[in-house]
N, C-alpha and C. Protein backbone atom coordinates (compact mmCIF):
# COMPACT_ATOMS: atom_id res chain seq x y z
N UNK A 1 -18.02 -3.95 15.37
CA UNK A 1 -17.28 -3.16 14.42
C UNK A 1 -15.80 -3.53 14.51
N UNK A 2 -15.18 -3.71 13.20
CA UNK A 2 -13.78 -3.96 13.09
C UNK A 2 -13.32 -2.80 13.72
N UNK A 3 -11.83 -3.02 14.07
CA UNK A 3 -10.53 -2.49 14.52
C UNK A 3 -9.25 -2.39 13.17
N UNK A 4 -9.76 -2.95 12.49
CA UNK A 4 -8.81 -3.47 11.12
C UNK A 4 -9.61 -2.75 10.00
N UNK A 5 -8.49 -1.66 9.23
CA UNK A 5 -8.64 -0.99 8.27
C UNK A 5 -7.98 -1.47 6.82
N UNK A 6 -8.52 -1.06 5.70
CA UNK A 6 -8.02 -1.80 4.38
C UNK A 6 -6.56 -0.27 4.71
N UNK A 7 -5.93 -1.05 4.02
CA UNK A 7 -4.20 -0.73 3.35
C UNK A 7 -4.03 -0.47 2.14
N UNK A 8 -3.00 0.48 1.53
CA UNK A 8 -2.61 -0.10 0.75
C UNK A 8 -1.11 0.26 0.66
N UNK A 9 -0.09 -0.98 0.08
CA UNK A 9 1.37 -0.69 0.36
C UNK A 9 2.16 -1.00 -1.36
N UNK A 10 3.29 -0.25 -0.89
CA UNK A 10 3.84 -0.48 -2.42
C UNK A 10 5.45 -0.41 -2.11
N UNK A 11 6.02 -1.64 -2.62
CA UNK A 11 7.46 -1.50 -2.26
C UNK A 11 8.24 -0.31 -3.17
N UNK A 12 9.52 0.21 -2.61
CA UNK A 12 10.11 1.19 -3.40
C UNK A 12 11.34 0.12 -3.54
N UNK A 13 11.70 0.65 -5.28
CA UNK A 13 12.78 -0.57 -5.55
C UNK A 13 13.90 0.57 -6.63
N UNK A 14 14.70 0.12 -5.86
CA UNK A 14 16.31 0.96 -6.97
C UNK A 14 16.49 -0.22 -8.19
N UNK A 15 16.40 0.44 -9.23
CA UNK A 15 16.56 -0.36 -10.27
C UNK A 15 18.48 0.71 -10.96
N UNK A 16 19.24 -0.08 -10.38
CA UNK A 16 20.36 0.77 -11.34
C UNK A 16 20.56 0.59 -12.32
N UNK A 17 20.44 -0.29 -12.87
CA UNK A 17 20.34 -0.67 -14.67
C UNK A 17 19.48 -1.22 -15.42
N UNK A 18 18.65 -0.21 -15.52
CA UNK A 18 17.15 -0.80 -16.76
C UNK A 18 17.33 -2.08 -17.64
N UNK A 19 18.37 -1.80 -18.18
CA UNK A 19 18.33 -2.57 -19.51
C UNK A 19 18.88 -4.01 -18.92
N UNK A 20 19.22 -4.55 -17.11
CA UNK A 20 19.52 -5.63 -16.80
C UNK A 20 18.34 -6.40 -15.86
N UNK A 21 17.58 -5.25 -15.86
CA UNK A 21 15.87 -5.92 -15.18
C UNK A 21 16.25 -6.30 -14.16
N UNK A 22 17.22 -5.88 -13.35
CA UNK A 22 17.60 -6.04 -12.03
C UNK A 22 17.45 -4.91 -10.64
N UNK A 23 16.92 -5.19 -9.55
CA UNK A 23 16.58 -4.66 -8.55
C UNK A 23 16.70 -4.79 -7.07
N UNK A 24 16.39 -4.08 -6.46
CA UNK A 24 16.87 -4.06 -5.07
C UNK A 24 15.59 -3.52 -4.27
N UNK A 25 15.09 -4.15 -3.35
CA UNK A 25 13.76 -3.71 -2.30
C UNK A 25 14.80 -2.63 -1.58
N UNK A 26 14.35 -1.48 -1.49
CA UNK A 26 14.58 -0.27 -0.32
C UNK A 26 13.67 0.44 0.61
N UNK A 27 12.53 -0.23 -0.30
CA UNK A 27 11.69 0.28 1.51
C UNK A 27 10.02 0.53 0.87
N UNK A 28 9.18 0.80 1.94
CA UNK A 28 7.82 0.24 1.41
C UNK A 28 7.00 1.76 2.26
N UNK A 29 6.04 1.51 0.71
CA UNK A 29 5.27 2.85 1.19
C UNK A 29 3.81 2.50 1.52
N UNK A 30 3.06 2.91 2.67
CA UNK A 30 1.88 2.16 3.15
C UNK A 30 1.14 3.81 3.63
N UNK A 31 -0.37 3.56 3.05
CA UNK A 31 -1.45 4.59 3.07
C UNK A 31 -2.88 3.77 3.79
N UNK A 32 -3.12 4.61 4.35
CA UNK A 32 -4.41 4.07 5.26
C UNK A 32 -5.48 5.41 5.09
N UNK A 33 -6.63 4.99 4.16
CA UNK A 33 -7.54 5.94 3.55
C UNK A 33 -8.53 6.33 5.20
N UNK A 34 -8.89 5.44 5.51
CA UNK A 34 -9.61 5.48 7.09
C UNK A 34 -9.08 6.60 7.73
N UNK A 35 -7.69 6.21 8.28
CA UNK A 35 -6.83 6.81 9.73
C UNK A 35 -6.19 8.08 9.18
N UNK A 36 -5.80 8.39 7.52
CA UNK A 36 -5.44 9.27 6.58
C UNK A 36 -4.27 9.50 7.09
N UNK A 37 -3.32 8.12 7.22
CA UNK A 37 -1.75 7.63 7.53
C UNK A 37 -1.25 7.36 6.07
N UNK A 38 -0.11 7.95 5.82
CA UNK A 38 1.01 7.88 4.67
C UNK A 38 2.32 7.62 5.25
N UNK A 39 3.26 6.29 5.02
CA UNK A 39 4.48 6.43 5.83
C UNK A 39 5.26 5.78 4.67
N UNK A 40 6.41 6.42 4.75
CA UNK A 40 7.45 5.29 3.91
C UNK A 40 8.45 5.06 5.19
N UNK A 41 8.90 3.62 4.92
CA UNK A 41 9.95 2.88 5.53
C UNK A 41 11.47 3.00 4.59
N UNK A 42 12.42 2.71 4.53
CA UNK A 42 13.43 2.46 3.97
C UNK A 42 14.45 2.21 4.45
N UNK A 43 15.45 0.91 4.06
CA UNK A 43 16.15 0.61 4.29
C UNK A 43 17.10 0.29 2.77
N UNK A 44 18.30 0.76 2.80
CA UNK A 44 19.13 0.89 1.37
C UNK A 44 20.47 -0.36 1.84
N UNK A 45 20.21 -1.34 1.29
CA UNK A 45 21.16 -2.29 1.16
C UNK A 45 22.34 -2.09 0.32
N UNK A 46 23.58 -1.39 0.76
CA UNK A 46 24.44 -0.39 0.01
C UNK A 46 25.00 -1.79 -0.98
N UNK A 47 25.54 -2.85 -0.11
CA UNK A 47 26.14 -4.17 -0.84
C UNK A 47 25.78 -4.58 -1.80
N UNK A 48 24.63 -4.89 -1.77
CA UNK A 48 23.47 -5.66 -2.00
C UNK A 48 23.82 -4.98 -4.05
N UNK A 49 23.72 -3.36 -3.44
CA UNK A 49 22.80 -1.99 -4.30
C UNK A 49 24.42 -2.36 -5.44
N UNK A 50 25.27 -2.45 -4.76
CA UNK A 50 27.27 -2.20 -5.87
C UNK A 50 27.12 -3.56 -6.07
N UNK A 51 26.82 -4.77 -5.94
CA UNK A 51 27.16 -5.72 -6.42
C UNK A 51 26.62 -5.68 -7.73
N UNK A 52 25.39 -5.34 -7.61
CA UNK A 52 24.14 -5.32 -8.89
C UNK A 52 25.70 -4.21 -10.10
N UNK A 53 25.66 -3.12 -9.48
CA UNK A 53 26.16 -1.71 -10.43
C UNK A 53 27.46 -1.20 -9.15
N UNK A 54 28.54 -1.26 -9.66
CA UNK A 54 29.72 -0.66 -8.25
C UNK A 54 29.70 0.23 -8.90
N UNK A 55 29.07 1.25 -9.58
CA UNK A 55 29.14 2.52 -10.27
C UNK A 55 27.68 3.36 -9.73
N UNK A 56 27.21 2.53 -8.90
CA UNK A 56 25.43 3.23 -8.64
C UNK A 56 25.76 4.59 -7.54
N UNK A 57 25.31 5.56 -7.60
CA UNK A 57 25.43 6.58 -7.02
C UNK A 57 24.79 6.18 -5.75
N UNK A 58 25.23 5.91 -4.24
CA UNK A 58 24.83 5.70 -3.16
C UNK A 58 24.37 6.71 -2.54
N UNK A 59 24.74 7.86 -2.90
CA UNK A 59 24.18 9.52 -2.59
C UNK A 59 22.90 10.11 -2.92
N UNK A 60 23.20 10.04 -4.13
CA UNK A 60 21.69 10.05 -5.01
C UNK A 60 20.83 8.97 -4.50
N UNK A 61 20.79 7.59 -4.80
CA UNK A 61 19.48 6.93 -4.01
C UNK A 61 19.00 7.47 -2.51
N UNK A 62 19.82 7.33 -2.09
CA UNK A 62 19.75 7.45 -0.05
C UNK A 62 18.86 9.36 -0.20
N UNK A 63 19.15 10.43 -0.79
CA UNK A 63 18.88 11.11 -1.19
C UNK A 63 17.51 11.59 -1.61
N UNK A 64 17.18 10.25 -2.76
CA UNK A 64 15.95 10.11 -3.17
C UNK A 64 15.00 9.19 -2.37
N UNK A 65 15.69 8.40 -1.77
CA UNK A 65 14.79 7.39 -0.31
C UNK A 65 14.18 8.07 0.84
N UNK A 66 15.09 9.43 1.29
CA UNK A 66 14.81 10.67 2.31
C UNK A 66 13.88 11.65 2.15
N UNK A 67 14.09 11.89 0.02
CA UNK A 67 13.05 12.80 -0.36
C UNK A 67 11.40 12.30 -0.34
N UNK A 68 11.29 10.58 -0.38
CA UNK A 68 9.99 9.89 -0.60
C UNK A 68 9.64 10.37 1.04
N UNK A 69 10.91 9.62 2.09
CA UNK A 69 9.79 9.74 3.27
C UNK A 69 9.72 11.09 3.81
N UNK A 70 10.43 12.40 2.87
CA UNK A 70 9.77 13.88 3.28
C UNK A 70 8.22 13.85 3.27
N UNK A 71 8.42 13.44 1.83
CA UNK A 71 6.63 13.73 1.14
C UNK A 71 5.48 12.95 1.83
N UNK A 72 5.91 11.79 2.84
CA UNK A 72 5.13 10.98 3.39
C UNK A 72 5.01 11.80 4.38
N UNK A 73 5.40 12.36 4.92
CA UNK A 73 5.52 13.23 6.46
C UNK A 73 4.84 14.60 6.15
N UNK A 74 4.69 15.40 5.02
CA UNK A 74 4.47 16.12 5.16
C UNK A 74 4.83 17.06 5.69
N UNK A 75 4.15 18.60 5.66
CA UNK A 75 4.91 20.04 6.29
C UNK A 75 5.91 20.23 5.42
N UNK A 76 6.68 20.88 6.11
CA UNK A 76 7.97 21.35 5.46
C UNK A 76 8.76 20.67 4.19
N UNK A 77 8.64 19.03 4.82
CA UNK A 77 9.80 17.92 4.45
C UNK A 77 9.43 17.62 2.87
N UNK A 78 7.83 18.11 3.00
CA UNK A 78 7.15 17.45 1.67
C UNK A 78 7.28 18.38 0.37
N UNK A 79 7.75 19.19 0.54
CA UNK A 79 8.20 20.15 -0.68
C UNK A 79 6.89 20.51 -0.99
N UNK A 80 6.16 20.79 -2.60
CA UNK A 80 5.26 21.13 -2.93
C UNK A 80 3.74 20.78 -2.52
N UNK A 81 3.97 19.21 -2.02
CA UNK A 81 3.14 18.03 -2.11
C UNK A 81 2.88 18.89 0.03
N UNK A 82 3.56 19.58 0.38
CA UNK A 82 3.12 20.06 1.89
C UNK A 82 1.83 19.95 2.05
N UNK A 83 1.13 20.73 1.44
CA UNK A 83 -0.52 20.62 1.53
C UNK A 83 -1.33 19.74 0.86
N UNK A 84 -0.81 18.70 0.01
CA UNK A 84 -1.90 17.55 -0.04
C UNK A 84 -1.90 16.41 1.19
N UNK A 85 -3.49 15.85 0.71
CA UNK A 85 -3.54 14.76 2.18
C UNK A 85 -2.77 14.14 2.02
N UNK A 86 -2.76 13.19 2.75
CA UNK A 86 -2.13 12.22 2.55
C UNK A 86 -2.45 10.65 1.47
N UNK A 87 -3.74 11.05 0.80
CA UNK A 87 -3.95 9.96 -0.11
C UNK A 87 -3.04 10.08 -1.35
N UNK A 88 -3.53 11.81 -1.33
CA UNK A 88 -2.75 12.55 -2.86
C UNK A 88 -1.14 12.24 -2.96
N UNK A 89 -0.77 12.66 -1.96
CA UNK A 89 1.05 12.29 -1.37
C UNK A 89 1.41 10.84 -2.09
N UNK A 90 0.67 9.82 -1.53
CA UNK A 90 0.94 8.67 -1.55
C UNK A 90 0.69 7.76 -3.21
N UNK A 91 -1.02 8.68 -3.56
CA UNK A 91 -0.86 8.71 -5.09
C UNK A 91 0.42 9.20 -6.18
N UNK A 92 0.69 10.31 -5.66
CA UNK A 92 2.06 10.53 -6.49
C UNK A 92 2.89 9.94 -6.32
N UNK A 93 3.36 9.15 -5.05
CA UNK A 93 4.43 8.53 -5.14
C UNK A 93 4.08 7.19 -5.77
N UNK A 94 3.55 6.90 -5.79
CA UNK A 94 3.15 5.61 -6.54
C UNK A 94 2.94 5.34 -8.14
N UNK A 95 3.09 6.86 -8.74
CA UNK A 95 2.89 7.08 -9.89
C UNK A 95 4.33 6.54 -11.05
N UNK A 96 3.95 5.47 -11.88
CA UNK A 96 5.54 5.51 -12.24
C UNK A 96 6.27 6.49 -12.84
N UNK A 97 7.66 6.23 -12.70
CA UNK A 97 8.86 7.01 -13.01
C UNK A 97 9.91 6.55 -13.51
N UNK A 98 10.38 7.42 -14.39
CA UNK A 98 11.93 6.23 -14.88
C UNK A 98 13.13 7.22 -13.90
N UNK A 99 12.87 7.03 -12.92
CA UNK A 99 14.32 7.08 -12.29
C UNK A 99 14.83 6.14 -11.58
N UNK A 100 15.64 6.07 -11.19
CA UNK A 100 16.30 4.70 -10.74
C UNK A 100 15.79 4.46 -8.99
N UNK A 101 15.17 5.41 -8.21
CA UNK A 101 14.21 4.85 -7.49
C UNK A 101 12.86 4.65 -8.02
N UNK A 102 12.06 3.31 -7.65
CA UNK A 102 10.44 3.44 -8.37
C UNK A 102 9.68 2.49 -7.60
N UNK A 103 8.57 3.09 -7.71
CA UNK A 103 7.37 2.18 -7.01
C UNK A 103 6.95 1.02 -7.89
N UNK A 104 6.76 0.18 -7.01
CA UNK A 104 6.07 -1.44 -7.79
C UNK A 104 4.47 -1.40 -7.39
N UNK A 105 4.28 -2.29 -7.76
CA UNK A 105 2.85 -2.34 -7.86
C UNK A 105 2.14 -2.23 -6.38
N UNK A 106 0.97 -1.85 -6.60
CA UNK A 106 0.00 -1.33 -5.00
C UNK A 106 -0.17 -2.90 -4.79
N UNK A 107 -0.68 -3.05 -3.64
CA UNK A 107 -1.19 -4.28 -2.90
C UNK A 107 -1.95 -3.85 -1.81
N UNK A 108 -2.63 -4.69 -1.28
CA UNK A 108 -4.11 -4.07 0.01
C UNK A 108 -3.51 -5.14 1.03
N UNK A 109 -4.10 -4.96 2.19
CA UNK A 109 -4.17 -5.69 3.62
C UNK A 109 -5.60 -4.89 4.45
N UNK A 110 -5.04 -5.90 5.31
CA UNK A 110 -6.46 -4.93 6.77
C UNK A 110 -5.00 -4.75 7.53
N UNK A 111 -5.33 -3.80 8.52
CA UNK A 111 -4.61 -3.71 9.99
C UNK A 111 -5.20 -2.58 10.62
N UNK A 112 -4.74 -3.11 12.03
CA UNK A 112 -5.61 -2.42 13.25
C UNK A 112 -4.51 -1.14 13.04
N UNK A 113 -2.89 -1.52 12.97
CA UNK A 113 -1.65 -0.54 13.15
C UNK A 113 -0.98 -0.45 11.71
N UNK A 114 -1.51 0.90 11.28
CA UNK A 114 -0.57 1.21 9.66
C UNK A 114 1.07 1.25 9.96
N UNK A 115 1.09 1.98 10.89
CA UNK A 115 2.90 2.12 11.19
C UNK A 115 3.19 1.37 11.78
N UNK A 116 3.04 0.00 12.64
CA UNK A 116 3.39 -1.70 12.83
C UNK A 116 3.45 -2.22 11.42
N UNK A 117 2.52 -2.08 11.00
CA UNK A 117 1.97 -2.77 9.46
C UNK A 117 3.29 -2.61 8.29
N UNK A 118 3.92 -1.04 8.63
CA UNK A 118 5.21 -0.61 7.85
C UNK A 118 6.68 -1.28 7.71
N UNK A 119 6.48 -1.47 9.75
CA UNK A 119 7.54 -2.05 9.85
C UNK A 119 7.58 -3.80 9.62
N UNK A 120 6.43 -4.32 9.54
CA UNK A 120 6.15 -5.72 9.42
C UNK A 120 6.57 -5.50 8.03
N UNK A 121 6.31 -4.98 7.44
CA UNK A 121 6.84 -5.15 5.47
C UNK A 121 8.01 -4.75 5.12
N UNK A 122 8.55 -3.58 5.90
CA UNK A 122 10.36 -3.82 5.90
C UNK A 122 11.37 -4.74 6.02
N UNK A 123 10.66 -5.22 7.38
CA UNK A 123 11.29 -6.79 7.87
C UNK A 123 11.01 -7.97 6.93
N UNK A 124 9.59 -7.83 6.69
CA UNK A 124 9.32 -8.93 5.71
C UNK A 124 10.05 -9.21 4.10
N UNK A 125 9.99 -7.54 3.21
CA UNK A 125 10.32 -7.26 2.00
C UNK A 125 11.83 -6.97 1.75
N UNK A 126 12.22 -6.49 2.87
CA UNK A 126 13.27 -5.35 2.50
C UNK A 126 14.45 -5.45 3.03
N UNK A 127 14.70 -5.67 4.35
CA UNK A 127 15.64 -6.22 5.00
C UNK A 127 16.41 -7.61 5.23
């Protein structure tokens, strides 16, 4: 019997100006249906974020990056979403949105470690 569970991960990306189809990786959200693990990672490249827009609200994203990994954590942090599992959590966040944080498309893996697995896609995607 495997040790390695299917994944599934979805980068979170600040888009500050729609109409320039331009973006920024801030951090990656990874669900494990097996282990019933939901985590978001994030890392906000402030430079990176004003070069794109020096008008982008750095408050508001960082804000909305804190509110994703409430809802991943659950309890308290997760606002309404407190009492869903963690598939449901991770479904909504994945759901699109036109705000200037948004999820990209799902993708699958195996791994033995969902929260190794998180930080391997931060490092890899995001940082």
């Amino acid at each position: 019997m495997s040790d390695r569970h299917v994944y599934e991960y979805a980068l979170l990306r600040v888009v500050p100006r729609i109409e320039r189809g331009e973006r920024v990786n801030a951090g990656v959200l990874v669900y494990c249906r097996h282990l019933s693990f939901v985590t978001a990672r994030t890392h906000l490249d402030e430079a990176r974020l004003l070069a794109l827009d020096p008008a982008a609200d750095l408050a508001g994203v960082r804000a909305a990056l804190r509110a994703v990994e409430g809802v991943c954590a659950g309890g308290g942090a997760a606002g309404q979403a407190a009492r869903d599992d963690a598939g449901r959590r991770f479904r909504w966040l994945i759901a699109p949105r036109s705000t200037i944080v948004r999820p990209g498309p799902v993708h699958t893996g195996l791994t033995a470690d969902p929260a190794a697995e998180a930080e391997r896609l931060l490092d890899l995607l995001v940082r």
